[in-house]
N, C-alpha and C. Protein backbone atom coordinates (compact mmCIF):
# COMPACT_ATOMS: atom_id res chain seq x y z
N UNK A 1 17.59 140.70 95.74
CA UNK A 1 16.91 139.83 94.80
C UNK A 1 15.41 140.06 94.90
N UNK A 2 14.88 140.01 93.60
CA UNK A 2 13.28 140.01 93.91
C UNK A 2 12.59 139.16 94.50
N UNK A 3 11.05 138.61 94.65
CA UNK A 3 10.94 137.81 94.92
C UNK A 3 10.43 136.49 94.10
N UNK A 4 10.24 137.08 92.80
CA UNK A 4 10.31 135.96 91.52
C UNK A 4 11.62 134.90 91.86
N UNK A 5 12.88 135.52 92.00
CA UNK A 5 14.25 135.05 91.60
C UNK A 5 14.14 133.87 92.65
N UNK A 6 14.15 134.41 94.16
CA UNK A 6 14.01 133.54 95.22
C UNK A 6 12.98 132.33 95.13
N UNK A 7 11.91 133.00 94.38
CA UNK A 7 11.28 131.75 94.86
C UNK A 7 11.17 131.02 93.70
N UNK A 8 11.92 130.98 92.31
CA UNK A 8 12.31 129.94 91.59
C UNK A 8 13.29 129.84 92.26
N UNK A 9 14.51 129.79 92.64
CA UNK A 9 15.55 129.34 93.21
C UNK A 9 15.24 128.28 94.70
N UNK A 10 13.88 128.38 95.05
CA UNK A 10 13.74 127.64 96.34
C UNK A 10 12.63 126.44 95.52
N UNK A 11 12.25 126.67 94.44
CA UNK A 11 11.20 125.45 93.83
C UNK A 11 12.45 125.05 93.00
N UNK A 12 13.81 125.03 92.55
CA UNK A 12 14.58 124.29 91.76
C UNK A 12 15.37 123.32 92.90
N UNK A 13 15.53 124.25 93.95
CA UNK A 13 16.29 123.66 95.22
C UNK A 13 15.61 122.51 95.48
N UNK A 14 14.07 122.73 95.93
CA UNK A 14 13.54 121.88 96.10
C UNK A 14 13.12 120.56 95.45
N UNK A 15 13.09 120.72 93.84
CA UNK A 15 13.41 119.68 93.07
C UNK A 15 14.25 118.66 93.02
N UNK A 16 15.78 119.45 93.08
CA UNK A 16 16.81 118.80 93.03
C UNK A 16 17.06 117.76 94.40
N UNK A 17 16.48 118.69 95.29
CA UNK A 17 16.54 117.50 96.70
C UNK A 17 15.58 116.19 96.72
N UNK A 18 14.12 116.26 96.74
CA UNK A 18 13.07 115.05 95.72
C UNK A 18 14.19 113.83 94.46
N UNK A 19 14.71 114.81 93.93
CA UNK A 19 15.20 113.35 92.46
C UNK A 19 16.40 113.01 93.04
N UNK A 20 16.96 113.82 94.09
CA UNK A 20 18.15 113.45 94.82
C UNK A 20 17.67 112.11 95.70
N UNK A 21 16.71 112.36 96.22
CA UNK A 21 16.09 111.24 97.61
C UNK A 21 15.83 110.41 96.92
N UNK A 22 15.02 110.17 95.80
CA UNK A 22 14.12 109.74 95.26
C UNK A 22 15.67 108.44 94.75
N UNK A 23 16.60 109.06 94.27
CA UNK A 23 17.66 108.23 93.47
C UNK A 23 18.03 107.80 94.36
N UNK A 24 18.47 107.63 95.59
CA UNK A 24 18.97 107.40 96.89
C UNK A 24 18.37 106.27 97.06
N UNK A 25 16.88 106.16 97.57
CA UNK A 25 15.97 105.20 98.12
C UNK A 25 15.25 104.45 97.01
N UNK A 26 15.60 104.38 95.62
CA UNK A 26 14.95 103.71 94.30
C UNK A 26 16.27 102.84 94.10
N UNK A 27 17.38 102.68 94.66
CA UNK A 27 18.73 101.95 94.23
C UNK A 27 18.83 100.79 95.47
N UNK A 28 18.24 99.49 94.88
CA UNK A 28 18.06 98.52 95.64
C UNK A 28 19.51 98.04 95.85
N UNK A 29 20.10 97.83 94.48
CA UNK A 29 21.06 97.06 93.75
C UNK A 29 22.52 97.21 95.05
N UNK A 30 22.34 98.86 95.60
CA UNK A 30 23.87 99.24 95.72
C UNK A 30 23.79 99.19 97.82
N UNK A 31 24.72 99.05 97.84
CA UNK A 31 24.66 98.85 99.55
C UNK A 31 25.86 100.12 99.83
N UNK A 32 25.37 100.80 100.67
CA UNK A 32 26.45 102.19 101.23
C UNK A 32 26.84 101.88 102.29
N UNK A 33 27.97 102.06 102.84
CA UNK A 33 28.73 101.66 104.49
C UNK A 33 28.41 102.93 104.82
N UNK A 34 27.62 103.29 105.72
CA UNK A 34 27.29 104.44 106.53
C UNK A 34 27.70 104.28 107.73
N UNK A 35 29.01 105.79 108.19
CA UNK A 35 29.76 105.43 109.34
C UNK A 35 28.82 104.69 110.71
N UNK A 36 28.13 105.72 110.62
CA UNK A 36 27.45 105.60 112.31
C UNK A 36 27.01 104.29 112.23
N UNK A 37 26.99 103.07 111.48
CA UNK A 37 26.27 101.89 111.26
C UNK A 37 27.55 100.75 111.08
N UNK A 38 28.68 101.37 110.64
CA UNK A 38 29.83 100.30 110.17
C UNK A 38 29.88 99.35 111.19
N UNK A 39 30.10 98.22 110.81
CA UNK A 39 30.59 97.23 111.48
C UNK A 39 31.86 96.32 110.91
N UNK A 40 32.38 96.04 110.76
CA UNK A 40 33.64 95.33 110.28
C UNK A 40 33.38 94.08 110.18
N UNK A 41 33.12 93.27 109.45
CA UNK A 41 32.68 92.03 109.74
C UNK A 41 33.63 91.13 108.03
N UNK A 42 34.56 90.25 108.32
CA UNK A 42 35.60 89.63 107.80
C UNK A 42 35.15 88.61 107.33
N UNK A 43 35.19 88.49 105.78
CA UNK A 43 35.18 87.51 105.04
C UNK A 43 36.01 86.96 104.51
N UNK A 44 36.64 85.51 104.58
CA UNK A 44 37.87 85.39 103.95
C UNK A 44 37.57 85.14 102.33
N UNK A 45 38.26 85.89 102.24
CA UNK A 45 38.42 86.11 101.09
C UNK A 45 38.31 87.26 100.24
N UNK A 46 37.14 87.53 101.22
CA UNK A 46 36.89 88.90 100.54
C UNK A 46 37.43 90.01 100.04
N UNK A 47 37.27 91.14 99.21
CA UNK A 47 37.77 91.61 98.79
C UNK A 47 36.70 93.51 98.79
N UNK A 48 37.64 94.22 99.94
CA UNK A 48 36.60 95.43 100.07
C UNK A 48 37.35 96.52 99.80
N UNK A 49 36.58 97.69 99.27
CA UNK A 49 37.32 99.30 98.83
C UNK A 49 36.93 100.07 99.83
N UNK A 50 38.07 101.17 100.05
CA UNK A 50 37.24 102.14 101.09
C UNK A 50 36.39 102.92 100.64
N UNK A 51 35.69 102.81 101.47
CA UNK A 51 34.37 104.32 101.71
C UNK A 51 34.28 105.55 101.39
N UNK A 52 34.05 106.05 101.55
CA UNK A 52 34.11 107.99 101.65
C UNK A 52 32.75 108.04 102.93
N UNK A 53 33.20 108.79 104.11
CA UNK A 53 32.55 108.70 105.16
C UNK A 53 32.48 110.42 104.88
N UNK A 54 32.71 111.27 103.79
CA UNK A 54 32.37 112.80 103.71
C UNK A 54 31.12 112.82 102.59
N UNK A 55 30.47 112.82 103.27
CA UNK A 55 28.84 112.87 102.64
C UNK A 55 28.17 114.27 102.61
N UNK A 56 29.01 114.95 104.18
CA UNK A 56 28.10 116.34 103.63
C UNK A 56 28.73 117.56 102.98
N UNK A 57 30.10 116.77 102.07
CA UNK A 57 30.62 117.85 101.30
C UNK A 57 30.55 117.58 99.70
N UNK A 58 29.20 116.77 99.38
CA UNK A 58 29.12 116.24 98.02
C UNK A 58 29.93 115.15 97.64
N UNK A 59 30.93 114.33 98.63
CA UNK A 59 31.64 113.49 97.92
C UNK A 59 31.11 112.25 97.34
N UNK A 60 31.42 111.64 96.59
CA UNK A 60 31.14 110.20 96.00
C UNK A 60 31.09 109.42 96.81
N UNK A 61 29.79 108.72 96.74
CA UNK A 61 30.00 107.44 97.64
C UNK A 61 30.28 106.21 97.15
N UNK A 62 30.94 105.19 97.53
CA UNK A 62 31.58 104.11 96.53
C UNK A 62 31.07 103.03 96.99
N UNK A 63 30.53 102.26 96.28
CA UNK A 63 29.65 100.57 96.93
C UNK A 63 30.77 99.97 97.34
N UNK A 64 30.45 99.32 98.46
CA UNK A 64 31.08 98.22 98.79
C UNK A 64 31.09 97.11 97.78
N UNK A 65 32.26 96.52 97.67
CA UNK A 65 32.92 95.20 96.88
C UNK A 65 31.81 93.48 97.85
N UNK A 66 31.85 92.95 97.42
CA UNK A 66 30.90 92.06 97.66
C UNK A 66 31.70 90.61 97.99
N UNK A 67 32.64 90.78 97.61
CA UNK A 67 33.86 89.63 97.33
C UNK A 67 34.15 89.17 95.95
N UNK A 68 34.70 87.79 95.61
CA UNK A 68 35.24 87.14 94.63
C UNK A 68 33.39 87.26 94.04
N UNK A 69 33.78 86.83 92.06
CA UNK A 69 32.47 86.89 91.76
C UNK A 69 32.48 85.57 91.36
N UNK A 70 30.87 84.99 91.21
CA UNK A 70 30.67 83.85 90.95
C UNK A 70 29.49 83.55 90.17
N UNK A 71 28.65 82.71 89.68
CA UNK A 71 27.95 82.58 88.38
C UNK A 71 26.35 82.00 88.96
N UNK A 72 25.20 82.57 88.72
CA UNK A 72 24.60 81.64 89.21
C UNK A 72 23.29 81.15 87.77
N UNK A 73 23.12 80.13 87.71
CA UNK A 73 22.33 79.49 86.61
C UNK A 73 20.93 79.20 87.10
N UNK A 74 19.62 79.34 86.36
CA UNK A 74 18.40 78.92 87.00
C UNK A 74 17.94 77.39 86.58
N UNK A 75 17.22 76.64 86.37
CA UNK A 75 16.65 75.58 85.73
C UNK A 75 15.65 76.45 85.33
N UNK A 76 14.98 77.24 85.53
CA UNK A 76 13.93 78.13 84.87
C UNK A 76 13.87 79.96 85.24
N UNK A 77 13.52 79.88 84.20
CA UNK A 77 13.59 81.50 84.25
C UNK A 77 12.22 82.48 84.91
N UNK A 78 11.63 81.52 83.85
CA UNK A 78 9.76 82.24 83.62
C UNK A 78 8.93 80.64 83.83
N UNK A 79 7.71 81.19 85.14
CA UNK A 79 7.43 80.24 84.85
C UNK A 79 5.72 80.77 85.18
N UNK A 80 4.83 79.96 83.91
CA UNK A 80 3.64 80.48 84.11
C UNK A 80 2.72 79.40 84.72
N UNK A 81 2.00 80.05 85.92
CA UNK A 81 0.71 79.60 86.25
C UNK A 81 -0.31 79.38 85.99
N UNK A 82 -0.40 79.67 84.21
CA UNK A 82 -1.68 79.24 83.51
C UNK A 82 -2.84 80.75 84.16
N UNK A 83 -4.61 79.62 84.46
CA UNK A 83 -5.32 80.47 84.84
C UNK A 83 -5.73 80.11 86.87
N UNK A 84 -5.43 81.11 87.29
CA UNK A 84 -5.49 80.71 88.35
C UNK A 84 -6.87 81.84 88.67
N UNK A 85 -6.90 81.80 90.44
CA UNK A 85 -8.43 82.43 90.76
C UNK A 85 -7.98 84.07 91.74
N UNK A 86 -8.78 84.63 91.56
CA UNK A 86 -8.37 85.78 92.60
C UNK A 86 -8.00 85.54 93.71
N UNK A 87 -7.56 86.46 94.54
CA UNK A 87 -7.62 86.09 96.13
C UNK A 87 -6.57 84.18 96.43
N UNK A 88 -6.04 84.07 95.49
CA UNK A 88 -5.40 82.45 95.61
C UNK A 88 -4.34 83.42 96.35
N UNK A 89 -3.84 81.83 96.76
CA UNK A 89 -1.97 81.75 96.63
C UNK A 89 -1.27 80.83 96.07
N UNK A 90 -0.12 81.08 95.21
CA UNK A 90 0.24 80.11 94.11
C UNK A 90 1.89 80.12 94.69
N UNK A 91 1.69 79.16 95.10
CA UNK A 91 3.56 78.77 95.48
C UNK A 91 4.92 78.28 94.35
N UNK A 92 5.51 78.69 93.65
CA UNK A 92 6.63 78.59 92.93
C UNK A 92 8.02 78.35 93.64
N UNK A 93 8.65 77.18 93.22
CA UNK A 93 10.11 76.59 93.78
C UNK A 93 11.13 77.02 92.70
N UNK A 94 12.22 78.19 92.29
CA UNK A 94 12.91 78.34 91.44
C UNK A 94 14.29 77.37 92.06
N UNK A 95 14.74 76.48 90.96
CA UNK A 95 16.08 75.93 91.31
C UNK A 95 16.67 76.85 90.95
N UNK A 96 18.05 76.57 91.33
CA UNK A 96 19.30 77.52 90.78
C UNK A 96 20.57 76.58 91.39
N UNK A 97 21.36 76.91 90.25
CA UNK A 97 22.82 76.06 90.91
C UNK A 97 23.87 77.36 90.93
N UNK A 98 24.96 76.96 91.37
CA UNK A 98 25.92 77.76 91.59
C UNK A 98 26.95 77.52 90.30
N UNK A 99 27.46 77.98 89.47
CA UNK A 99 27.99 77.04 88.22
C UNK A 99 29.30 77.55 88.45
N UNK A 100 29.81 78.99 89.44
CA UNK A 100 30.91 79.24 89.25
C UNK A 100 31.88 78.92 90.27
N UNK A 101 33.69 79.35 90.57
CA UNK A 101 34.52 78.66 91.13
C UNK A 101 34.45 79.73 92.91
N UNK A 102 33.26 80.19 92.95
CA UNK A 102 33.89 80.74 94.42
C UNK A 102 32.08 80.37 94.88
N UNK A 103 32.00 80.71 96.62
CA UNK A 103 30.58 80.79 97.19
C UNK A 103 29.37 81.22 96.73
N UNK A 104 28.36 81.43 96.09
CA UNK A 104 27.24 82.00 95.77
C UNK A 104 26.86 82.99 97.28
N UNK A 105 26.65 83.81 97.13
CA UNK A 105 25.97 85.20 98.25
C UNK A 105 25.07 85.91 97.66
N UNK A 106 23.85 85.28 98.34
CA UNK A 106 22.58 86.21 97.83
C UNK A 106 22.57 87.02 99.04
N UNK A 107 22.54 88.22 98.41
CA UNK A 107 22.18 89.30 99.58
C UNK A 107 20.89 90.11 99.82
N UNK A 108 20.01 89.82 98.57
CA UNK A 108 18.36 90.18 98.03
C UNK A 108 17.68 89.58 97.55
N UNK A 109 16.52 89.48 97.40
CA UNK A 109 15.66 89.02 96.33
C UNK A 109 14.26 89.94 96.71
N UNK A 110 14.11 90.38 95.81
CA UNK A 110 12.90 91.36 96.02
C UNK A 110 11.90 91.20 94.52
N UNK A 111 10.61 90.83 95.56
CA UNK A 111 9.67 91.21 94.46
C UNK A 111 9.41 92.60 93.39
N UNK A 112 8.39 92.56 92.28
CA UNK A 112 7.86 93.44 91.54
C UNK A 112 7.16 94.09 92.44
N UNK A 113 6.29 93.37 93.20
CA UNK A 113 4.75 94.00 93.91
C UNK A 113 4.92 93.36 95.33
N UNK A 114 3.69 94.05 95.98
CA UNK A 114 4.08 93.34 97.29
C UNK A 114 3.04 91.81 96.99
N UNK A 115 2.28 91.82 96.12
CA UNK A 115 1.64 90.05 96.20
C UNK A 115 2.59 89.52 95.19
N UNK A 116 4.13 89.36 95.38
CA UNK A 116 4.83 88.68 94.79
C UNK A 116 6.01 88.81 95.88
N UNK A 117 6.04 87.75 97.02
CA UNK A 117 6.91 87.25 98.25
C UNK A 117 8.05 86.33 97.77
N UNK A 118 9.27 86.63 97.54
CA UNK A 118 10.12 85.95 97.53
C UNK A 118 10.95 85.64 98.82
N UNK A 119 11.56 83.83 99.06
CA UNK A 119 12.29 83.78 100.41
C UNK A 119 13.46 83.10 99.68
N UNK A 120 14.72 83.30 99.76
CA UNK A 120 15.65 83.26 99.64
C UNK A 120 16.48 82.50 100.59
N UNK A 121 17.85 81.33 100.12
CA UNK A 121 18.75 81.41 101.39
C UNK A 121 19.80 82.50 101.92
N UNK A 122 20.19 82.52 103.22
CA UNK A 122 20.98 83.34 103.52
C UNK A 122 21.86 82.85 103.64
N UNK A 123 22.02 81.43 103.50
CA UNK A 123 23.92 81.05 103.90
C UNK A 123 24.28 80.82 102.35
N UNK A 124 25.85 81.15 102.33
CA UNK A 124 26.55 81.21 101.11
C UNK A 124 26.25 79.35 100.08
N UNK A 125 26.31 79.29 99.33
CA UNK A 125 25.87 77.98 97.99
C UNK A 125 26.89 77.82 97.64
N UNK A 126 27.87 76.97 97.46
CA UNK A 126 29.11 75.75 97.34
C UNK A 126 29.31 76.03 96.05
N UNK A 127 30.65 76.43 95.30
CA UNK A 127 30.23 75.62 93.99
C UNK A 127 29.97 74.61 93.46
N UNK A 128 29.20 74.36 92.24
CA UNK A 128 28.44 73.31 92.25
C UNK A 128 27.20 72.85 92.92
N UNK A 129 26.67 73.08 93.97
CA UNK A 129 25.74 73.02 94.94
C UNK A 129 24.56 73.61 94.35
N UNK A 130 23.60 73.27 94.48
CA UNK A 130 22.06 73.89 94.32
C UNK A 130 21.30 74.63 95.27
N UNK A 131 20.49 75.54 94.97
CA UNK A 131 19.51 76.22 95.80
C UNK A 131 18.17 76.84 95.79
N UNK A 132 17.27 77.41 96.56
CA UNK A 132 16.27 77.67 95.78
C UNK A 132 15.74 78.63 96.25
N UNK A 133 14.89 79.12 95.38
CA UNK A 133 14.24 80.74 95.20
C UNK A 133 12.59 80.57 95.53
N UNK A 134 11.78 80.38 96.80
CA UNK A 134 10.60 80.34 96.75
C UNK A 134 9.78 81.65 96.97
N UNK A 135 9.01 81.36 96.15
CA UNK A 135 8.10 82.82 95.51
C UNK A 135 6.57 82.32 95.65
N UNK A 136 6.31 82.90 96.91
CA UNK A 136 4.43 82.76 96.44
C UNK A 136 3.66 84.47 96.10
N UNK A 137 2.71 83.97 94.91
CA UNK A 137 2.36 85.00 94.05
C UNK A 137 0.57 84.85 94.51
N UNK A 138 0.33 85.96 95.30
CA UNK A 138 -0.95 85.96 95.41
C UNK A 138 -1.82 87.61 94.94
N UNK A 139 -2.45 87.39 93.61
CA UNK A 139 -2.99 88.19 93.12
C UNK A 139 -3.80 89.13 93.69
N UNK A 140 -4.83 88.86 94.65
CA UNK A 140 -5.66 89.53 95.31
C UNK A 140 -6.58 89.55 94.46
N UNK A 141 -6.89 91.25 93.89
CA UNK A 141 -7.88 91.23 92.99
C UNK A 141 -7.67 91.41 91.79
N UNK A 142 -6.46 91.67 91.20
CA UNK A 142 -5.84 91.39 90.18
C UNK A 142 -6.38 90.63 88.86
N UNK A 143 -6.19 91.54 88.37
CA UNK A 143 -7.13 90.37 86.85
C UNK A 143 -6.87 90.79 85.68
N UNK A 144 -7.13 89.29 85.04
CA UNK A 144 -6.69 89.31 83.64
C UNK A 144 -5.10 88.54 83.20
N UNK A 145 -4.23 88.64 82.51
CA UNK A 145 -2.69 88.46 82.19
C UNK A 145 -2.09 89.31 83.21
N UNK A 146 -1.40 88.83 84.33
CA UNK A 146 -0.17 89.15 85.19
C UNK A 146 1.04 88.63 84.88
N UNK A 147 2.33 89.74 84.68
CA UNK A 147 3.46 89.17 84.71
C UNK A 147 4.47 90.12 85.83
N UNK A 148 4.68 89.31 86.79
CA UNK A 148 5.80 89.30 87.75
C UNK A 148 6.99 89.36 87.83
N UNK A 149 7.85 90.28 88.69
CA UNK A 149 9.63 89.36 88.43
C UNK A 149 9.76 89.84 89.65
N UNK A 150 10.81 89.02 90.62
CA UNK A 150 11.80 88.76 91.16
C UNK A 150 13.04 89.45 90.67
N UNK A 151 13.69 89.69 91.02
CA UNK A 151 15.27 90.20 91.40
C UNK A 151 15.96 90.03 92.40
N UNK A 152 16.74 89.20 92.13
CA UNK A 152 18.05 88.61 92.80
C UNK A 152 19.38 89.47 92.86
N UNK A 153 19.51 89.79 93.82
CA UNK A 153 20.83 90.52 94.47
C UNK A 153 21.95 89.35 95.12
N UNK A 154 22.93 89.13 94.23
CA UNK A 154 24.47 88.37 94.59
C UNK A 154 25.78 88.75 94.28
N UNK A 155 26.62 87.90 94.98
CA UNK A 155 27.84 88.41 94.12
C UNK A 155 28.06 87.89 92.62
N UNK A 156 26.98 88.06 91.56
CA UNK A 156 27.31 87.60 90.10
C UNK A 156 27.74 88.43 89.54
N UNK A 157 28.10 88.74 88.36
CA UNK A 157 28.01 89.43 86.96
C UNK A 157 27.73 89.24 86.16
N UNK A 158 26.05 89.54 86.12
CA UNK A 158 26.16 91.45 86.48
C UNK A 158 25.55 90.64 87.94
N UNK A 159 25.01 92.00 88.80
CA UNK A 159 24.71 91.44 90.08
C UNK A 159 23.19 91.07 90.44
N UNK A 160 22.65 91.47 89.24
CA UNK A 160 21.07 91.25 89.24
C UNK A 160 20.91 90.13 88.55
N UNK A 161 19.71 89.34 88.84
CA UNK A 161 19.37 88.00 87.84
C UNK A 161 17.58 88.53 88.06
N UNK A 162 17.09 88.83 87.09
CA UNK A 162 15.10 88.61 87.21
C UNK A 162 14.94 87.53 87.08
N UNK A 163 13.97 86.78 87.56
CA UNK A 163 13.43 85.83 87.55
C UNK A 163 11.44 86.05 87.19
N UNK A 164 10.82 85.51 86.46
CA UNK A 164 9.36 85.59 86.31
C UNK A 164 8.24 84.84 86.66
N UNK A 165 7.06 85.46 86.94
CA UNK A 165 5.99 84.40 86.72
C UNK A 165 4.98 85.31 86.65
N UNK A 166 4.11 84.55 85.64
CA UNK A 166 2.99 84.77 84.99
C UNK A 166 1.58 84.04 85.04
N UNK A 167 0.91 84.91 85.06
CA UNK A 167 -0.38 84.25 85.02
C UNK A 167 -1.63 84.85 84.78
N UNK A 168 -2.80 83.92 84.40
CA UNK A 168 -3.94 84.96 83.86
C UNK A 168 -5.34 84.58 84.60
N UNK A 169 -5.19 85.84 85.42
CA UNK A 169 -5.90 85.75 86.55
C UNK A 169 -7.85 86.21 86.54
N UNK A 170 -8.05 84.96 86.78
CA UNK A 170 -10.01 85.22 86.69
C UNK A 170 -10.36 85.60 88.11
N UNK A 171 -11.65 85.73 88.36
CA UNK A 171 -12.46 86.35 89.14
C UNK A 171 -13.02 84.51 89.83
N UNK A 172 -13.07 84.46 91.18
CA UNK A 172 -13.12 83.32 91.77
C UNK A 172 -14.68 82.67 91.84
N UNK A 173 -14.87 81.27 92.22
CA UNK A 173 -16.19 81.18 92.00
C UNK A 173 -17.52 81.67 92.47
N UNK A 174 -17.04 82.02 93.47
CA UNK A 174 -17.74 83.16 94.34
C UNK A 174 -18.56 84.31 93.59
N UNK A 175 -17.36 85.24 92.81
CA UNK A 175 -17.63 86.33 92.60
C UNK A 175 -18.79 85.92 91.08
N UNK A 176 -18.41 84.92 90.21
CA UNK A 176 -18.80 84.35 89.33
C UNK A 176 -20.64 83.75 88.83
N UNK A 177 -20.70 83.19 90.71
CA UNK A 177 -21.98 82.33 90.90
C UNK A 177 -22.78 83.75 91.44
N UNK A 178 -22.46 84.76 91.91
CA UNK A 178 -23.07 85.65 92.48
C UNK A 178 -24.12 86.24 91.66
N UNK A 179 -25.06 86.42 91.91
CA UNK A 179 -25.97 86.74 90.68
C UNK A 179 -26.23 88.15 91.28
N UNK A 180 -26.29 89.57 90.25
CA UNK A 180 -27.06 90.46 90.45
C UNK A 180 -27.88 91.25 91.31
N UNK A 181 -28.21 91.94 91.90
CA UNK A 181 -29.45 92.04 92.69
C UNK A 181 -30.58 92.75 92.11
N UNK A 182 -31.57 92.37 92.10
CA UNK A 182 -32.57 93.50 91.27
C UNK A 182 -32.85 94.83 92.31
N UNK A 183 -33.20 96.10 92.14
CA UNK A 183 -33.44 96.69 93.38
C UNK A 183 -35.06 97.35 92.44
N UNK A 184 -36.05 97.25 93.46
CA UNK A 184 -37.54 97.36 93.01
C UNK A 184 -37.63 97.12 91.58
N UNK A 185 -39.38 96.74 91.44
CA UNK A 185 -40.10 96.59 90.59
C UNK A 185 -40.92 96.90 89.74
């Protein structure tokens, strides 16, 4: 082979491995049972598929089942903070009920950005039972109209829920009262 041939063949190789990783570690949504890590851990009720533990012969890997599915409802979806100041922190309480007939299991909630902290519960929500999604949103230097989301990882369908908040972010009084400096005369 020349060395044109090879070395497109080692910059396509190399591509394909990048959008390969890249798809791998960009998929929040999906959870993989990776042997060397398995643990067996029994939910009643639950309901799990096997694996494919042959990874280095191209096989399919199959998500784990999550259990029975169940419904979850917000009291709000989007909620805006108006005008707030740079450098703040703005604390948000999302309700949520459980509306369907089995446990609620949040297994994520992940911000847009990192100045958008969501804390989540970890024990399973009753049906019927309520719960809540606290999110503090601190802009930094951020300015102007911000809009945020949250994503919620459970056993629903579908398994994602976004959640929002918005706000239109000024420059604090600080930066505001600061006057100018002249430099010589």
């Amino acid at each position: 082979m020349n060395d044109n041939v090879k070395t497109g063949l080692l910059i396509a190789f190399s591509i394909l491995t990048l959008i390969n990783t890249v798809m791998i570690f960009s998929d929040d949504d999906v959870s993989y049972d990776r042997p060397e890590r398995s643990a067996a851990i029994a939910t009643p009720g639950a309901i799990t598929t096997p694996t494919n533990t042959a990874l280095d012969n191209n096989a399919e890997v199959i998500p784990q089942n999550t259990g029975p599915k169940t419904a979850i409802q917000f009291a709000e979806m989007v909620h805006d903070f108006g005008t707030i100041e740079q450098n703040s922190t703005n604390p948000k309480v999302f309700t949520f009920t459980n509306t369907g007939s089995e446990p609620l299991i949040i297994s994520n909630a992940k911000g847009s950005c990192g100045c958008t902290v969501p804390e989540y519960p970890r024990q399973p929500i009753a049906p019927g039972e309520t719960g809540e999604i606290k999110v503090v949103y601190s802009p930094g230097t951020q300015a102007n109209q911000q809009t945020k989301s949250v994503t919620i990882t459970a056993n629903t369908e579908p398994a994602s829920t976004v959640i929002q908040i918005k706000a239109n972010v000024t420059p604090g009084e600080a930066a505001v009262d600061a006057a100018p400096i002249e430099i010589g005369s």
